[in-house]
PDB file of N, CA and C in Angstrom:
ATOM      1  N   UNK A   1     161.662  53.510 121.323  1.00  0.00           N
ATOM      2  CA  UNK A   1     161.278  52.136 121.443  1.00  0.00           C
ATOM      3  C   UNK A   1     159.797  52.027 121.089  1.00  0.00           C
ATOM      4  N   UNK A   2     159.513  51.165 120.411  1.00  0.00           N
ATOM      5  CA  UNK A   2     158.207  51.038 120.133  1.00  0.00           C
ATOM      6  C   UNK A   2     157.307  49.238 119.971  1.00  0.00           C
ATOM      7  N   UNK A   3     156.751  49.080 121.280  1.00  0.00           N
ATOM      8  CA  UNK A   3     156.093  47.707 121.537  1.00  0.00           C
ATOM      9  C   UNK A   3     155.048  47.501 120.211  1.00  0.00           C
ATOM     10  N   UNK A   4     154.688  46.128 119.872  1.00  0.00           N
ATOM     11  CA  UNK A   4     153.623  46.081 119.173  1.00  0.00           C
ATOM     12  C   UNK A   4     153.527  44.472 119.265  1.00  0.00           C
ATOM     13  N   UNK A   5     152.271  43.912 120.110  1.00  0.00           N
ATOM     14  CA  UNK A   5     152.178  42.370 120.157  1.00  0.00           C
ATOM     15  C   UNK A   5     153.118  41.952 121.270  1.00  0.00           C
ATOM     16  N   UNK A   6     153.682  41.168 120.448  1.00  0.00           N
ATOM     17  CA  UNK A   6     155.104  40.606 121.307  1.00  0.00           C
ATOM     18  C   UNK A   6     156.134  40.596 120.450  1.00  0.00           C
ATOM     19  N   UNK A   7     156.779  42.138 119.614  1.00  0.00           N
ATOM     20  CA  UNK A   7     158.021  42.350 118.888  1.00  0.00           C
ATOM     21  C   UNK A   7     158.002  43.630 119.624  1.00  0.00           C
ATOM     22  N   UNK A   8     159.440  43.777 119.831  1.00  0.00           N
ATOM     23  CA  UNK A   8     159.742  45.687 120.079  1.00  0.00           C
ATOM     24  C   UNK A   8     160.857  45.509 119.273  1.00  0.00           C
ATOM     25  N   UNK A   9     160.370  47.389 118.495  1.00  0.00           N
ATOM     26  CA  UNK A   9     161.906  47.183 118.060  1.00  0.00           C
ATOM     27  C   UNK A   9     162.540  48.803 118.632  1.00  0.00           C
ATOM     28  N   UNK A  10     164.044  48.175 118.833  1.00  0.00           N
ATOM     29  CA  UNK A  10     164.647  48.722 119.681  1.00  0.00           C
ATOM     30  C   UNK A  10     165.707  49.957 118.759  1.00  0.00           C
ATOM     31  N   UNK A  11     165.805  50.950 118.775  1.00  0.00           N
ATOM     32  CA  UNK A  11     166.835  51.403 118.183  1.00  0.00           C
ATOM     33  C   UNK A  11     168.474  52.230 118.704  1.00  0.00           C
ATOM     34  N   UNK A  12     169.067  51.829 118.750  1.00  0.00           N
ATOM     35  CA  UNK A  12     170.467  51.994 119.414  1.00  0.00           C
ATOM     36  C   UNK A  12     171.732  51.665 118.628  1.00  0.00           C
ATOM     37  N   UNK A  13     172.080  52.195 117.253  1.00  0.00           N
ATOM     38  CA  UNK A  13     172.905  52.098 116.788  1.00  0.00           C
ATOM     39  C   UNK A  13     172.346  51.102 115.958  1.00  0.00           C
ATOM     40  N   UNK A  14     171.619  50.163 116.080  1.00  0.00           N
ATOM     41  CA  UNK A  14     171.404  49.432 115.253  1.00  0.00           C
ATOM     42  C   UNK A  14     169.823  48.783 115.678  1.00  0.00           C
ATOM     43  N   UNK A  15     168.618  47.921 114.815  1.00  0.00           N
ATOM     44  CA  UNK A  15     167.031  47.671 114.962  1.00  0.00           C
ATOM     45  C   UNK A  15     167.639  46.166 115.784  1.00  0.00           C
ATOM     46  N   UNK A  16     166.945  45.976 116.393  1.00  0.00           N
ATOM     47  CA  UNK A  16     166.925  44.490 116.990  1.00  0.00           C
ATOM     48  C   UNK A  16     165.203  44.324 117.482  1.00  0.00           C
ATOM     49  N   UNK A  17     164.548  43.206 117.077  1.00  0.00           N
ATOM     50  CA  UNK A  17     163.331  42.919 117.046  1.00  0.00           C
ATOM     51  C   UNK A  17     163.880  41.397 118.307  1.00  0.00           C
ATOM     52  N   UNK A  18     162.889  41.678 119.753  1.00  0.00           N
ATOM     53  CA  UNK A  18     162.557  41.094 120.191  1.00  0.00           C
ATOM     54  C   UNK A  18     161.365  40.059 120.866  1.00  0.00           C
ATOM     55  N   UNK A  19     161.507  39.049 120.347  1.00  0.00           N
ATOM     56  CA  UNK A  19     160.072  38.137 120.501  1.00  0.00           C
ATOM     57  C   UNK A  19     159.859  38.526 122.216  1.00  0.00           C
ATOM     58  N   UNK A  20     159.006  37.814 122.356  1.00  0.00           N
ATOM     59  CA  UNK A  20     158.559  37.765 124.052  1.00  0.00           C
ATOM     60  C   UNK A  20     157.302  36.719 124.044  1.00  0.00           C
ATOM     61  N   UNK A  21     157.802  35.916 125.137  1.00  0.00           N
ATOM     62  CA  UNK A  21     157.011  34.972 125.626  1.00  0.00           C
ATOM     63  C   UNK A  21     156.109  35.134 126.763  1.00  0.00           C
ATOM     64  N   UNK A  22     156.718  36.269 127.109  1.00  0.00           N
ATOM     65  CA  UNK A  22     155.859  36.593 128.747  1.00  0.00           C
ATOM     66  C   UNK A  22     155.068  37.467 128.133  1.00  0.00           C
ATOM     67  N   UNK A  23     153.755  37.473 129.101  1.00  0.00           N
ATOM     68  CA  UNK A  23     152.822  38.385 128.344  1.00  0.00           C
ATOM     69  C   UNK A  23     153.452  39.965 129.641  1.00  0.00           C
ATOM     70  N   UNK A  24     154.113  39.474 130.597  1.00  0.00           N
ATOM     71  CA  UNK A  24     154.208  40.749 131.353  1.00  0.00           C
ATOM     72  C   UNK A  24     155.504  41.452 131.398  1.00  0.00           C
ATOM     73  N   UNK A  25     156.207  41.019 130.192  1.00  0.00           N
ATOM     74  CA  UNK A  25     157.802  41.438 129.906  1.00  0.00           C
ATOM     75  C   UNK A  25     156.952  43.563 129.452  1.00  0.00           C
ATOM     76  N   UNK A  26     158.210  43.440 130.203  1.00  0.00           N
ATOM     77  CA  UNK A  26     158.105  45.489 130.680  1.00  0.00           C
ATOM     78  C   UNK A  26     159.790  46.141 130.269  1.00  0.00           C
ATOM     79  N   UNK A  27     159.271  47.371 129.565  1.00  0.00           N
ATOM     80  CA  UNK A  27     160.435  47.953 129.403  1.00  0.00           C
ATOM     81  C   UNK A  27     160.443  48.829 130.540  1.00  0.00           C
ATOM     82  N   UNK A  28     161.695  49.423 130.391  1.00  0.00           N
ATOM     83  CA  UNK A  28     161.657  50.414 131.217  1.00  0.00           C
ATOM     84  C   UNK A  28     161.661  51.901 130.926  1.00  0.00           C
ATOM     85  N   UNK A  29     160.871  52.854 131.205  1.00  0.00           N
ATOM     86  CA  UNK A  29     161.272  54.022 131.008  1.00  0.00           C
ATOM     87  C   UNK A  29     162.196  54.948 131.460  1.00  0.00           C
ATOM     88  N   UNK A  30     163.110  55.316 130.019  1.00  0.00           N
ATOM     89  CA  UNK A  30     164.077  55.838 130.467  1.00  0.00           C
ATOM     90  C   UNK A  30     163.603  57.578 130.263  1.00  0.00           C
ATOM     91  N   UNK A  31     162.613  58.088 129.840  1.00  0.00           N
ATOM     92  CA  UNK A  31     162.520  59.652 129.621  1.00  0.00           C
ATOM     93  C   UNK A  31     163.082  60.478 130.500  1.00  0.00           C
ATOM     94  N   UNK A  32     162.902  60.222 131.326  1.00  0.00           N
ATOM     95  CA  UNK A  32     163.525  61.539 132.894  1.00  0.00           C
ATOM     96  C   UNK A  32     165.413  61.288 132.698  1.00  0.00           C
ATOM     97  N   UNK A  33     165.727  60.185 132.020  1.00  0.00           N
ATOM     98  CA  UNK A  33     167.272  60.020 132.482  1.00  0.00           C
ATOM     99  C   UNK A  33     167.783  60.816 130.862  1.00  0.00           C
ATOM    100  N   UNK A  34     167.056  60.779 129.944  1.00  0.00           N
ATOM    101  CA  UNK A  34     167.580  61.558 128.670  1.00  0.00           C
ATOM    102  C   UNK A  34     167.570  62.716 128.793  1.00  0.00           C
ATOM    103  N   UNK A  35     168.302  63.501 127.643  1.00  0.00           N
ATOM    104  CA  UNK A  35     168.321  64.998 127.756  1.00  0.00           C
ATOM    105  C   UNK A  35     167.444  65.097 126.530  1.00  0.00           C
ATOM    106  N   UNK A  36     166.189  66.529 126.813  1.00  0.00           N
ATOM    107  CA  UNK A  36     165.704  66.494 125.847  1.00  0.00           C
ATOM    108  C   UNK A  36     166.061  66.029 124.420  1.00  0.00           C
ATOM    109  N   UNK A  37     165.169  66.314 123.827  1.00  0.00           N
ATOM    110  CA  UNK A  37     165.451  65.461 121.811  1.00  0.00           C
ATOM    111  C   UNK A  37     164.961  67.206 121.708  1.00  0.00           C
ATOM    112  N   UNK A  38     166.448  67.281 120.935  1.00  0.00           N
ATOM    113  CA  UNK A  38     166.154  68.945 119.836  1.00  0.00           C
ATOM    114  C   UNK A  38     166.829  68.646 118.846  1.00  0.00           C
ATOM    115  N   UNK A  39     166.423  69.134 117.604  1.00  0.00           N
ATOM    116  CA  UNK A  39     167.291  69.247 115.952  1.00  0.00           C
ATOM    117  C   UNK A  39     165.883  69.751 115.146  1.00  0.00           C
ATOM    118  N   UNK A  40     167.269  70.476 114.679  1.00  0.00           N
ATOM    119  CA  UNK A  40     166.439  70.914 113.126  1.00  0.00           C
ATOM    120  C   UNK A  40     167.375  70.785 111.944  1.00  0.00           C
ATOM    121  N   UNK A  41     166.515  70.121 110.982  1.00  0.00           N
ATOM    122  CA  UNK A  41     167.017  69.203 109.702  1.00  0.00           C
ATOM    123  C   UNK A  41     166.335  70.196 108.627  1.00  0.00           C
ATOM    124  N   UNK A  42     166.919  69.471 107.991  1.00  0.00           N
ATOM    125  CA  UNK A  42     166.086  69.781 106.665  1.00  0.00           C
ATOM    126  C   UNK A  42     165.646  68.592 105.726  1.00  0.00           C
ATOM    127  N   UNK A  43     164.301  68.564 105.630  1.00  0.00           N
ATOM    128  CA  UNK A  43     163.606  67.466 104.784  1.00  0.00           C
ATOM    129  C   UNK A  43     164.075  67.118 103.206  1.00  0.00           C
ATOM    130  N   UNK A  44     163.602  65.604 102.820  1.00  0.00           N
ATOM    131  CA  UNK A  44     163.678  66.124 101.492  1.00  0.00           C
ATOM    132  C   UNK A  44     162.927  66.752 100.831  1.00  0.00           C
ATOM    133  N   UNK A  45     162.061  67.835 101.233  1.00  0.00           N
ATOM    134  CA  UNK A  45     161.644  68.761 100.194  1.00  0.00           C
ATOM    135  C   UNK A  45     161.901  70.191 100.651  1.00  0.00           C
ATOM    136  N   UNK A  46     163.156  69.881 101.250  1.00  0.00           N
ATOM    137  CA  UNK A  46     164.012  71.241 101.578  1.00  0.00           C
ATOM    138  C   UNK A  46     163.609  72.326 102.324  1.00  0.00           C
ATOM    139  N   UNK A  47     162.431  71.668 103.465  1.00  0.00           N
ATOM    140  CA  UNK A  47     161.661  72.210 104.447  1.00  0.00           C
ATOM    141  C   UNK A  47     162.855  71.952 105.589  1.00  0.00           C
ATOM    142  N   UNK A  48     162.746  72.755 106.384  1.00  0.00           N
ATOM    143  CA  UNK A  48     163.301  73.043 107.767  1.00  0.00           C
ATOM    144  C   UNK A  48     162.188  72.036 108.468  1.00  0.00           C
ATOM    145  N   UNK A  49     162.859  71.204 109.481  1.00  0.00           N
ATOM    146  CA  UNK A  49     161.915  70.227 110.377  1.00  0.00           C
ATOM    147  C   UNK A  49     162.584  70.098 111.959  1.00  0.00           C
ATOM    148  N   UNK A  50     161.733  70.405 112.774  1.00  0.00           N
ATOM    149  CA  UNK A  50     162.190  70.138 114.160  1.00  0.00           C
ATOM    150  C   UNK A  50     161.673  68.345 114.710  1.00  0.00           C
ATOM    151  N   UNK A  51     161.869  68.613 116.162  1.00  0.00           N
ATOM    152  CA  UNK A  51     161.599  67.451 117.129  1.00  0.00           C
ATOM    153  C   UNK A  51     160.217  67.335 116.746  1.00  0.00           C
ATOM    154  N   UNK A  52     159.666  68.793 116.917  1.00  0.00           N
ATOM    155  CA  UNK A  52     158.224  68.868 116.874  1.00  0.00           C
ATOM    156  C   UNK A  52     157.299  68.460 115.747  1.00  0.00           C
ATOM    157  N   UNK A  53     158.249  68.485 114.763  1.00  0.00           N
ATOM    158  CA  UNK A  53     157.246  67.842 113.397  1.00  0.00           C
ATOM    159  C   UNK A  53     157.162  66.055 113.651  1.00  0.00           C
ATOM    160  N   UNK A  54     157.452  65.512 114.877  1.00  0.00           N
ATOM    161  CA  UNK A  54     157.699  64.046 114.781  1.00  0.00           C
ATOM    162  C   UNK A  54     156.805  64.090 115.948  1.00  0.00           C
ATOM    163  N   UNK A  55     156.905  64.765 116.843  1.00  0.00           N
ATOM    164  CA  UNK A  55     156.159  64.577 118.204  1.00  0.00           C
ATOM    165  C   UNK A  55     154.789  63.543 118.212  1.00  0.00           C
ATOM    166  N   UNK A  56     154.421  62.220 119.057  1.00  0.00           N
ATOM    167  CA  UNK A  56     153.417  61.615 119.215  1.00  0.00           C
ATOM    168  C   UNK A  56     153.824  60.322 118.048  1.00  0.00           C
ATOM    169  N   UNK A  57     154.854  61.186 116.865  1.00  0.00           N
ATOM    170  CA  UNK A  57     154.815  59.198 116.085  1.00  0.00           C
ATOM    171  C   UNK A  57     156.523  58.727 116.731  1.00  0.00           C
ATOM    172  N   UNK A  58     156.148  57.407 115.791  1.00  0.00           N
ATOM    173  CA  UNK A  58     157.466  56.892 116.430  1.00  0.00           C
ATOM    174  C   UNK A  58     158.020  56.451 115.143  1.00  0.00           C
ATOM    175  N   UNK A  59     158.893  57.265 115.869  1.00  0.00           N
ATOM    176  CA  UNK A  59     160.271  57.429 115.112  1.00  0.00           C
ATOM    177  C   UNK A  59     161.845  57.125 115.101  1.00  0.00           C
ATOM    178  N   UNK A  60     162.183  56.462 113.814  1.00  0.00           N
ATOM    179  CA  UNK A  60     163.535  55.597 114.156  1.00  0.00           C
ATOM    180  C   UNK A  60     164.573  57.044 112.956  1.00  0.00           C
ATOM    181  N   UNK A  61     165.590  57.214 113.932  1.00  0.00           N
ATOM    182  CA  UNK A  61     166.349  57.911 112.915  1.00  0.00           C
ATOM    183  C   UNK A  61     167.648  56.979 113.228  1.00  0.00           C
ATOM    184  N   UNK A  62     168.303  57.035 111.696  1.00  0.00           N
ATOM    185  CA  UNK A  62     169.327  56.464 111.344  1.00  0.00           C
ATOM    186  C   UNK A  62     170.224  57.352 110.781  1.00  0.00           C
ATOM    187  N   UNK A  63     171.514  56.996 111.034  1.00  0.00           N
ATOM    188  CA  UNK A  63     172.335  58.033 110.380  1.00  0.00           C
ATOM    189  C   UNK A  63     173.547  57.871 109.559  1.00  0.00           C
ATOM    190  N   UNK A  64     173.103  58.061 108.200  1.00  0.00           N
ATOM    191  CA  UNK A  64     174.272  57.322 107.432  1.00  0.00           C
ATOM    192  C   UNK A  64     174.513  58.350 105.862  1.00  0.00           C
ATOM    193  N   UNK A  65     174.878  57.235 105.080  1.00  0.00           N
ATOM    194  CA  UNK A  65     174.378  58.605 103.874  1.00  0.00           C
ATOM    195  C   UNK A  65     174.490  57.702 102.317  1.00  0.00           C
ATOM    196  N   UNK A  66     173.946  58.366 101.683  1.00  0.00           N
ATOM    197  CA  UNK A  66     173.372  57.662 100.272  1.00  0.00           C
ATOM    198  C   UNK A  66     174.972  56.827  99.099  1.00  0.00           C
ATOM    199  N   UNK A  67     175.886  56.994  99.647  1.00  0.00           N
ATOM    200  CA  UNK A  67     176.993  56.992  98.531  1.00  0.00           C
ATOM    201  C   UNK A  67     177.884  55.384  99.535  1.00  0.00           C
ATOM    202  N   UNK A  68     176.990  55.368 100.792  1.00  0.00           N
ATOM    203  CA  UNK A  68     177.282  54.365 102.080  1.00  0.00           C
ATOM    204  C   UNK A  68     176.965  52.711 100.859  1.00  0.00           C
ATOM    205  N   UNK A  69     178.114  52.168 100.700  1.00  0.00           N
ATOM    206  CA  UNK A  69     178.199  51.195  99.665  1.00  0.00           C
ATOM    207  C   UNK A  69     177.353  49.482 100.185  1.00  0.00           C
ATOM    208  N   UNK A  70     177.815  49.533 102.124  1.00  0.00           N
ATOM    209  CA  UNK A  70     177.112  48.440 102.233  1.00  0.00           C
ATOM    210  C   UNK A  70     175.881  48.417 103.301  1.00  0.00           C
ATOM    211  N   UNK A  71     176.598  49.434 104.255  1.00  0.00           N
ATOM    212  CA  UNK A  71     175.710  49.089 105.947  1.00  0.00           C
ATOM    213  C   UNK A  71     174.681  49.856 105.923  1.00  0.00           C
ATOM    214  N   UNK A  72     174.478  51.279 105.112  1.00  0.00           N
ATOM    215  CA  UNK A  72     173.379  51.849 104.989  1.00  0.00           C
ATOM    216  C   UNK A  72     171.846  51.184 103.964  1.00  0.00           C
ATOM    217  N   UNK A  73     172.159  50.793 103.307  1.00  0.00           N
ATOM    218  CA  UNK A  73     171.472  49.973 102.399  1.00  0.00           C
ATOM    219  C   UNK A  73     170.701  49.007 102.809  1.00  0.00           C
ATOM    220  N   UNK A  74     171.717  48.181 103.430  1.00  0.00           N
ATOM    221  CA  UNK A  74     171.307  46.732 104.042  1.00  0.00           C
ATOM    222  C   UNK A  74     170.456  47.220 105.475  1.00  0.00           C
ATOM    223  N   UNK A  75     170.974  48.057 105.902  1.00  0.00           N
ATOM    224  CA  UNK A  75     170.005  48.516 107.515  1.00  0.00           C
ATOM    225  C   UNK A  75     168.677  48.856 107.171  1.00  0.00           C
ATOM    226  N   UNK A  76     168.439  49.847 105.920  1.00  0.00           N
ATOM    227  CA  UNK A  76     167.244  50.182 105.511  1.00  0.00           C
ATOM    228  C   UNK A  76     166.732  49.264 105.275  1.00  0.00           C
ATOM    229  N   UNK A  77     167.084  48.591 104.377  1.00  0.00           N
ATOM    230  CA  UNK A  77     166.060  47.381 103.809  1.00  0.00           C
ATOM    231  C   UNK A  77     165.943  46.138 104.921  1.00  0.00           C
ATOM    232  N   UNK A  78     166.409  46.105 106.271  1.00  0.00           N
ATOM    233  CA  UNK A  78     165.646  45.574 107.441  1.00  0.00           C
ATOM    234  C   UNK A  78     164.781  46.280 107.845  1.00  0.00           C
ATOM    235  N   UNK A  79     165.396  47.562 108.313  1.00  0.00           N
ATOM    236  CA  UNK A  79     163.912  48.407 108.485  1.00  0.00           C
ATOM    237  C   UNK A  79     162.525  48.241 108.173  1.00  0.00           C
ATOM    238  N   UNK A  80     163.165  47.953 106.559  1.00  0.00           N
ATOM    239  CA  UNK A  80     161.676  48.489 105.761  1.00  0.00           C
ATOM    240  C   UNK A  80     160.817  46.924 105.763  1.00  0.00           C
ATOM    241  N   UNK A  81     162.040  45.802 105.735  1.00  0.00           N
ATOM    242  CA  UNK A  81     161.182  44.504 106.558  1.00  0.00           C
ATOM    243  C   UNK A  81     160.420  44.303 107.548  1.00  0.00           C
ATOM    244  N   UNK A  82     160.945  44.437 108.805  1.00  0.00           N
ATOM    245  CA  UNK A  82     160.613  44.646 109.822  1.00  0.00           C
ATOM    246  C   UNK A  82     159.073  45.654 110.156  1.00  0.00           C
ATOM    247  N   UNK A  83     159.212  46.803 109.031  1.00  0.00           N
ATOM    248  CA  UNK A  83     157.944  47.806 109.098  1.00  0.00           C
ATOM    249  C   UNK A  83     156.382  46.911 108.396  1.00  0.00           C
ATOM    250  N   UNK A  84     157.321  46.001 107.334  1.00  0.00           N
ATOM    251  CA  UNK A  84     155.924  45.341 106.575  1.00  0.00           C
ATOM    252  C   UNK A  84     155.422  44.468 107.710  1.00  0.00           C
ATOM    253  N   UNK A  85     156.085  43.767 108.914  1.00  0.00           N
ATOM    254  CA  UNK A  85     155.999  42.933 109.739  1.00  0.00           C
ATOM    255  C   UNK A  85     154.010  43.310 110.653  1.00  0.00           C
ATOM    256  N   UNK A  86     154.914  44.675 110.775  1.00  0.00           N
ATOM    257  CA  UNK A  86     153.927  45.604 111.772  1.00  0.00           C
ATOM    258  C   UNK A  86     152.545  45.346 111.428  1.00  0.00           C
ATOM    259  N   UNK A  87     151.823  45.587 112.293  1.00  0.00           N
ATOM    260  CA  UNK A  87     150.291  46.001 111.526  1.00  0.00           C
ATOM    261  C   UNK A  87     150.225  47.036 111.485  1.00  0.00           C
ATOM    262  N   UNK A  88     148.851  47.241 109.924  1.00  0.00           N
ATOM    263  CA  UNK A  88     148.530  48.337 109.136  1.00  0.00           C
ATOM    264  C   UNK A  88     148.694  49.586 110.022  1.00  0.00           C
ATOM    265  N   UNK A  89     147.969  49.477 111.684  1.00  0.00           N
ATOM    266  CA  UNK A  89     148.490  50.784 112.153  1.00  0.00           C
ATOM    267  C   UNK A  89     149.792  50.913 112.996  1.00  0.00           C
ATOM    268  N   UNK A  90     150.104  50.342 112.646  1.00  0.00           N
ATOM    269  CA  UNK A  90     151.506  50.411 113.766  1.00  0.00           C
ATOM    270  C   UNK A  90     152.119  50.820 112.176  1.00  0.00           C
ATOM    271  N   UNK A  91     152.547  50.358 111.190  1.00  0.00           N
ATOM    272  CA  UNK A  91     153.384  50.823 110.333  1.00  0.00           C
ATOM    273  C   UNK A  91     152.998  52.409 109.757  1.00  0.00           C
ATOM    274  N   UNK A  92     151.701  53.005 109.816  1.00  0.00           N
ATOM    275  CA  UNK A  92     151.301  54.078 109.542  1.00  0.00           C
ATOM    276  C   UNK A  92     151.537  54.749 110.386  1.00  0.00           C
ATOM    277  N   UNK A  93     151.647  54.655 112.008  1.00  0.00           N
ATOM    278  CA  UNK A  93     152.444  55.238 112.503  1.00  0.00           C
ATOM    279  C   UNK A  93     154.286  55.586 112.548  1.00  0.00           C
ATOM    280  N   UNK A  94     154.976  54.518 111.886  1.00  0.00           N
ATOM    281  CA  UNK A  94     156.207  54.577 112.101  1.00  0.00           C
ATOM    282  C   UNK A  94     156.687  55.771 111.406  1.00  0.00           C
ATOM    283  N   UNK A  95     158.039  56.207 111.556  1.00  0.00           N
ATOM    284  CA  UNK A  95     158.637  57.145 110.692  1.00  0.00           C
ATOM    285  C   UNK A  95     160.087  56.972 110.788  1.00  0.00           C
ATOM    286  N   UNK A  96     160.606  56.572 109.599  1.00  0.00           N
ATOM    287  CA  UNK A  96     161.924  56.357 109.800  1.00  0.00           C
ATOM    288  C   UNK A  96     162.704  57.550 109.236  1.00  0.00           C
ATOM    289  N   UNK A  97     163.726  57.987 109.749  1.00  0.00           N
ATOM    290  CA  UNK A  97     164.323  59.361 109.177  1.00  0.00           C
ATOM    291  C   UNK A  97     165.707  58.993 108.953  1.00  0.00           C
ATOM    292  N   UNK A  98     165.984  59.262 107.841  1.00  0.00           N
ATOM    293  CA  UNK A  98     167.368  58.993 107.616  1.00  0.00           C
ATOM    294  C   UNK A  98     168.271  60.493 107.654  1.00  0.00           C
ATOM    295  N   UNK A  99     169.737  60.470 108.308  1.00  0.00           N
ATOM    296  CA  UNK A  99     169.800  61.921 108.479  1.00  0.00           C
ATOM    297  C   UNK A  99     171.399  61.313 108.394  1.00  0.00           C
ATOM    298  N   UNK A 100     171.239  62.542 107.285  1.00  0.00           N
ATOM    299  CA  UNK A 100     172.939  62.082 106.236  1.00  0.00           C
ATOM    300  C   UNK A 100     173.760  62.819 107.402  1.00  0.00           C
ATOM    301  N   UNK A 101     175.062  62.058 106.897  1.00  0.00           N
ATOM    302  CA  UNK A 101     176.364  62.594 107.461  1.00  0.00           C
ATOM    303  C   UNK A 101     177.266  62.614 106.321  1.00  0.00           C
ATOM    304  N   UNK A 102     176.922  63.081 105.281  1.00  0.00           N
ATOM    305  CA  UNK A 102     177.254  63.761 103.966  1.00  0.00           C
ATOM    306  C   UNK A 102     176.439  64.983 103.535  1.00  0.00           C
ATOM    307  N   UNK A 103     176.484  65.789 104.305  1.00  0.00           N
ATOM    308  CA  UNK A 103     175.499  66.760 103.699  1.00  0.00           C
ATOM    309  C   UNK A 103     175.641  67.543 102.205  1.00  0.00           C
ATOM    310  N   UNK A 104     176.997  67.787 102.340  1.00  0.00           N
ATOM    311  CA  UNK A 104     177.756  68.097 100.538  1.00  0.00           C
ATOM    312  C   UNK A 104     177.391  67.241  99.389  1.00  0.00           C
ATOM    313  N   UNK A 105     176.842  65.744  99.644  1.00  0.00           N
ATOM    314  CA  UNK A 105     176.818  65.332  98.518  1.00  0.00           C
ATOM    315  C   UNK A 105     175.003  64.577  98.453  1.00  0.00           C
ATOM    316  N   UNK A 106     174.844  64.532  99.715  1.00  0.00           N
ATOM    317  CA  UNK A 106     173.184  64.386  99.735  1.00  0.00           C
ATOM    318  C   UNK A 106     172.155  65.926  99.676  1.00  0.00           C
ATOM    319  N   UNK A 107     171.842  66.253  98.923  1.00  0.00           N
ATOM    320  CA  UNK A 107     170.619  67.025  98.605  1.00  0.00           C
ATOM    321  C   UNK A 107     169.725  66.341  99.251  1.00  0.00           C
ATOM    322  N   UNK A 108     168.573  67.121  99.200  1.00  0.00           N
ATOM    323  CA  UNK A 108     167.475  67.108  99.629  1.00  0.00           C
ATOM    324  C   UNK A 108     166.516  65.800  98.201  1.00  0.00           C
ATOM    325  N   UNK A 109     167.264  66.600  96.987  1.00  0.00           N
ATOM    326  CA  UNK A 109     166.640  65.636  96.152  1.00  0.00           C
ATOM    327  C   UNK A 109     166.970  64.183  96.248  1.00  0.00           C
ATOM    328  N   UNK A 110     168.428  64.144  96.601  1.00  0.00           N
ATOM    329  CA  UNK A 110     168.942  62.528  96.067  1.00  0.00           C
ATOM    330  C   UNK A 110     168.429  62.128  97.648  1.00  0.00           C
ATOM    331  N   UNK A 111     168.478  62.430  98.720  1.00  0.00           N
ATOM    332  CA  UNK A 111     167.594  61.884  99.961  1.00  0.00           C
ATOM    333  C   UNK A 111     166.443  61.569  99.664  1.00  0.00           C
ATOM    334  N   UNK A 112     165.489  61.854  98.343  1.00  0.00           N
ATOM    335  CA  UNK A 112     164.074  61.884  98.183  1.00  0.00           C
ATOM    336  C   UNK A 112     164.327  60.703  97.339  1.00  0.00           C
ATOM    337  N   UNK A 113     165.018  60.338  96.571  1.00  0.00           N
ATOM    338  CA  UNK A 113     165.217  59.070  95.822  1.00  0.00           C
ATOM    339  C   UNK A 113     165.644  57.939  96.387  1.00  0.00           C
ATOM    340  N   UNK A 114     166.799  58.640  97.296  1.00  0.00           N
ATOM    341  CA  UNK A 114     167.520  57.022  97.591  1.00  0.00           C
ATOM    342  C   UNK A 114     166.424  56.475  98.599  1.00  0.00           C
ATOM    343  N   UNK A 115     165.595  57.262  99.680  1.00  0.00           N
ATOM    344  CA  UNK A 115     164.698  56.534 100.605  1.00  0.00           C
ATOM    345  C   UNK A 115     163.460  56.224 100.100  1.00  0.00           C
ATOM    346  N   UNK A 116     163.073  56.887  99.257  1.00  0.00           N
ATOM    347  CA  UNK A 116     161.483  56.236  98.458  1.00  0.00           C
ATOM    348  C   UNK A 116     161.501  54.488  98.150  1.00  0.00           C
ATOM    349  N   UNK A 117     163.117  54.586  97.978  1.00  0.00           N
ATOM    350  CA  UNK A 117     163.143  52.896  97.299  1.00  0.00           C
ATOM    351  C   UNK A 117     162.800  52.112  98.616  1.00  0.00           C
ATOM    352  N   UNK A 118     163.085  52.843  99.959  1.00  0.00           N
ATOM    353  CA  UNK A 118     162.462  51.824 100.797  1.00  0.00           C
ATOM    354  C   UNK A 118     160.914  51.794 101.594  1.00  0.00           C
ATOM    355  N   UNK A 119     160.166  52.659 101.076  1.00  0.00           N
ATOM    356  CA  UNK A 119     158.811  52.664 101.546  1.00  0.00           C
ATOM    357  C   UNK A 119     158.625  54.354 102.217  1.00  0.00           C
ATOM    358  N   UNK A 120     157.001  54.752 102.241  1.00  0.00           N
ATOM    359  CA  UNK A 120     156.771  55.741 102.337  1.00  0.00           C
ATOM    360  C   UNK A 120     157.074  56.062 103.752  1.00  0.00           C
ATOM    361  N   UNK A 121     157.611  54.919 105.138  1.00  0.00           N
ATOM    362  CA  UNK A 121     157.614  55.404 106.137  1.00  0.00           C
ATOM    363  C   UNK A 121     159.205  56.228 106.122  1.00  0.00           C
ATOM    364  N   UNK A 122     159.900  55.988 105.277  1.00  0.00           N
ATOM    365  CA  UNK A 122     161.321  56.734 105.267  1.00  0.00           C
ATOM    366  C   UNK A 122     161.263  57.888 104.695  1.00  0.00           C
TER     367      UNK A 122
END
């Protein structure tokens, strides 16, 4: 989850950007009720990457895959709306990770193409 102003955006299967009128609207922390965050991926430049290469930014992972005809496409390119929304440092912090569930037909290369089209935070 990541506050900025009065938008959070939330990630849970899907981005939902909430306004707020109250200046004292509070999330809640859930860290103690999750089970750690572990994985290791592989980047698109065919680097091995843990939890730890993300640690301190914030980070939205999505999980879909490049050959995905409508819902992957269209989700990114809210994303990548939603990121221009941000300010300059809030979007330099973001990191969006897309993490195929096609691994046979997404490379490392065609992951480096299909997400460039949506901005350097993917």
């Amino acid at each position: 989850m990541y506050k900025t102003g009065c938008k959070t955006a939330l990630l849970s299967g899907m981005l939902w950007l909430v306004g707020c009128s109250d200046p004292s609207w509070q999330t809640k922390d859930i860290s103690e009720l999750m089970p750690p965050l572990e994985f290791e991926l592989v980047d698109e430049e065919a680097r091995s990457v843990t939890e730890a290469d993300y640690a301190g930014d914030v980070t939205l992972l999505f999980f879909g895959f490049t050959h995905c005809p409508h819902i992957c496409p269209t989700t990114l390119a809210n994303l990548a709306a939603i990121s221009q929304e941000l300010g300059e440092e809030a979007q330099n912090d973001l990191r969006v990770l897309f993490v195929s569930v096609d691994p046979n037909r997404d490379d490392p290369a065609t992951l480096r193409e299909y997400t460039d089209a949506f901005g350097p935070e993917f």
